[in-house]
C-alpha atoms as a PDB file:
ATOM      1  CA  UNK A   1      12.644  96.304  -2.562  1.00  0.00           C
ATOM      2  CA  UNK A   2      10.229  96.582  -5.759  1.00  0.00           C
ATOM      3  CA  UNK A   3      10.986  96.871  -9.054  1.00  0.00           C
ATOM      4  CA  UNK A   4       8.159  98.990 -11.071  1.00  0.00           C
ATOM      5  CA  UNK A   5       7.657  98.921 -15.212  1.00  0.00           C
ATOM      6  CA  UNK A   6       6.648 102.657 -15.314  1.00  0.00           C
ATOM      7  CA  UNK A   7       5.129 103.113 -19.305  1.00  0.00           C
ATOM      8  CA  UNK A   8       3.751 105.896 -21.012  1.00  0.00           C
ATOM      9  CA  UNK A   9       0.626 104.110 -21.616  1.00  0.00           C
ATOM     10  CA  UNK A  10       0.046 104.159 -17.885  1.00  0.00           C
ATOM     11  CA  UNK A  11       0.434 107.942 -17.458  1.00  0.00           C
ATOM     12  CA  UNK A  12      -1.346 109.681 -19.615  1.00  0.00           C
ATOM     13  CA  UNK A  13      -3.372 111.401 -17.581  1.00  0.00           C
ATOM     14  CA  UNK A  14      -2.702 113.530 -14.508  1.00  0.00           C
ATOM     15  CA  UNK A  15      -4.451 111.369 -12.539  1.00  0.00           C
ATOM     16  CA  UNK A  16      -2.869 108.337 -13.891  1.00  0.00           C
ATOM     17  CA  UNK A  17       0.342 109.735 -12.731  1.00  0.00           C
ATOM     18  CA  UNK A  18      -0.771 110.996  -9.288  1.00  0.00           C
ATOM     19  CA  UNK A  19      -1.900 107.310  -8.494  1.00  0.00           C
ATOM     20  CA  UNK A  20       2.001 106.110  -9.547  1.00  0.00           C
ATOM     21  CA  UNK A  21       3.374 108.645  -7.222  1.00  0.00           C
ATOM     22  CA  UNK A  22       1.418 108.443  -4.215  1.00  0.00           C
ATOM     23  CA  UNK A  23       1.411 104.677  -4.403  1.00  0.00           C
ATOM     24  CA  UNK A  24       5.564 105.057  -4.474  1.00  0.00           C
ATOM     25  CA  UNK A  25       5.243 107.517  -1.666  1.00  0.00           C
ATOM     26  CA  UNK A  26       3.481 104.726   0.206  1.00  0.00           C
ATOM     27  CA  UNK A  27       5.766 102.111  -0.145  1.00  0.00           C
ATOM     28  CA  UNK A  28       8.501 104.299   0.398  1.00  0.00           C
ATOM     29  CA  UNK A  29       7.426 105.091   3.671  1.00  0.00           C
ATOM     30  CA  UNK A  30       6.997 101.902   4.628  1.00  0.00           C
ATOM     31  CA  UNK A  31      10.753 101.389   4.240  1.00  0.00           C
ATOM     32  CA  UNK A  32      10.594  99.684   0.743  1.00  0.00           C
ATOM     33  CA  UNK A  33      13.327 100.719  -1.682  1.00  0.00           C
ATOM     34  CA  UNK A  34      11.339 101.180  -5.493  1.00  0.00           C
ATOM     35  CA  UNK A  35      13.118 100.913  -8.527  1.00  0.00           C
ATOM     36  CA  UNK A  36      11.624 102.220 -12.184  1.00  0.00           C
ATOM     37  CA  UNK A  37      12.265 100.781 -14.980  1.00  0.00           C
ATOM     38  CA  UNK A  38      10.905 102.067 -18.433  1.00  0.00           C
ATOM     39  CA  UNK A  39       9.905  98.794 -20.764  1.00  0.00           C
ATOM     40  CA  UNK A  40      12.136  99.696 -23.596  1.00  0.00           C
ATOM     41  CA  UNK A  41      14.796  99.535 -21.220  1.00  0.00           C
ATOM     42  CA  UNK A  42      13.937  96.335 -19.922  1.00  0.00           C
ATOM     43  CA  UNK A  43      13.873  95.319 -24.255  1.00  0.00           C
ATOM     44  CA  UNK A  44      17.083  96.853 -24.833  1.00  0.00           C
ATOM     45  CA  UNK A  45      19.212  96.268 -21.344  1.00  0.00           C
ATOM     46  CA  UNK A  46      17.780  93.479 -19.029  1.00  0.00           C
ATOM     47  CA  UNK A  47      21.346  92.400 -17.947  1.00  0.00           C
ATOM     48  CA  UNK A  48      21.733  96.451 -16.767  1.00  0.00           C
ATOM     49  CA  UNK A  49      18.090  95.993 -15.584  1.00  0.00           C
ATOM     50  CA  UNK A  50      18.845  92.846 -14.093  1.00  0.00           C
ATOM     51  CA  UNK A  51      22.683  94.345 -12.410  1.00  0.00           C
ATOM     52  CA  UNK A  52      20.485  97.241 -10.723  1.00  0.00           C
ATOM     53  CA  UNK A  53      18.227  95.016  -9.269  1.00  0.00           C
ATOM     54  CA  UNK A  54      20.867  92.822  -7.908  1.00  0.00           C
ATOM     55  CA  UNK A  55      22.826  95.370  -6.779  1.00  0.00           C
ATOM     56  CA  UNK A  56      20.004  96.949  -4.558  1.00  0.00           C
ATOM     57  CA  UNK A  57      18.861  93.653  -2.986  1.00  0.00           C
ATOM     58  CA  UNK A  58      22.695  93.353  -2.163  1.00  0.00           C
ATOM     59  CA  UNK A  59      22.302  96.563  -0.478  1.00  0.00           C
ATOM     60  CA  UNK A  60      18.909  95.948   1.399  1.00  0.00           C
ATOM     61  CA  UNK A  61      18.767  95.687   4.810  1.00  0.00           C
ATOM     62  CA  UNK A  62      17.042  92.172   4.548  1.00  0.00           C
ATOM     63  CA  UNK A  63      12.882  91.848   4.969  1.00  0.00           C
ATOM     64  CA  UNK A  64      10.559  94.622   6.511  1.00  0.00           C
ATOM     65  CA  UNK A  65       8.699  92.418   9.381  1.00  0.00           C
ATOM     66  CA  UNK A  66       5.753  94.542   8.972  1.00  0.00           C
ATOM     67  CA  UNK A  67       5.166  93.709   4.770  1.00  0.00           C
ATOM     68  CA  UNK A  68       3.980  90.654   3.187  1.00  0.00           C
ATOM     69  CA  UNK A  69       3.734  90.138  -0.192  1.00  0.00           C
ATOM     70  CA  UNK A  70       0.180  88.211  -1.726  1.00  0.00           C
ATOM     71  CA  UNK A  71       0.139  87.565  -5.568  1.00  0.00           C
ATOM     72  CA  UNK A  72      -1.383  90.379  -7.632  1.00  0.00           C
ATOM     73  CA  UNK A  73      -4.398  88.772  -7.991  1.00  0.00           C
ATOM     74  CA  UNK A  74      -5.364  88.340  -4.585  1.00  0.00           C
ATOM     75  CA  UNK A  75      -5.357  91.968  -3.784  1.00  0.00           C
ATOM     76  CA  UNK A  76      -4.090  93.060  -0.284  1.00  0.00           C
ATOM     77  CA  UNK A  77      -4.929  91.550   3.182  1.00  0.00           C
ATOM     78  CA  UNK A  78      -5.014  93.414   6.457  1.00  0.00           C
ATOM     79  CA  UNK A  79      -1.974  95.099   7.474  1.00  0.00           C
ATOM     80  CA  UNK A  80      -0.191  94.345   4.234  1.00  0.00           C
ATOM     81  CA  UNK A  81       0.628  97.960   3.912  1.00  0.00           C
ATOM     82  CA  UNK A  82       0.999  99.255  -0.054  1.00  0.00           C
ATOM     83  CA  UNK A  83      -1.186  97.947  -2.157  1.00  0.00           C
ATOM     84  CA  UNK A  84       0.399  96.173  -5.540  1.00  0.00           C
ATOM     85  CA  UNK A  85       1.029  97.597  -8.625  1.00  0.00           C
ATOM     86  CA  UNK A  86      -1.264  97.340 -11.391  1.00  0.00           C
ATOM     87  CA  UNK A  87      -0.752  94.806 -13.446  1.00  0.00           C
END
């Protein structure tokens, strides 16, 4: 599962916004279950922010063998699958 702050800042352009889709279609395809989450609704309801995340890891079928996770900074390793987010 990922959770994704999706802002308006990010999207202004068209392009901006094609990268945000086509790197959900990618992890999406890989099996992993994204979640977007404006930031004002993070400001004004992190327990419902918070209860949705929850509730979705409760539902997950447990970790996808084939994805590991490396800190943002590191970038992506070979056979990692989707790259990360943007930070």
């Amino acid at each position: 599962m990922a959770a994704e702050v999706d802002s308006r800042a990010w999207h202004f352009s068209p392009a901006d916004w094609e990268q945000t889709m086509a790197r959900h279609a990618r992890m999406t395809a890989q099996g992993i279950l994204v979640l977007h989450f404006p930031p004002g609704k993070i400001r004004t309801e992190p327990r419902l922010v918070a209860s949705e995340i929850r509730s979705a890891l409760a539902s997950s079928r447990g970790p996808l063998a084939h994805i590991t996770t490396v800190p943002a900074n590191q970038g992506p390793g070979p056979g990692t699958g989707p790259s990360p987010a943007r930070p």
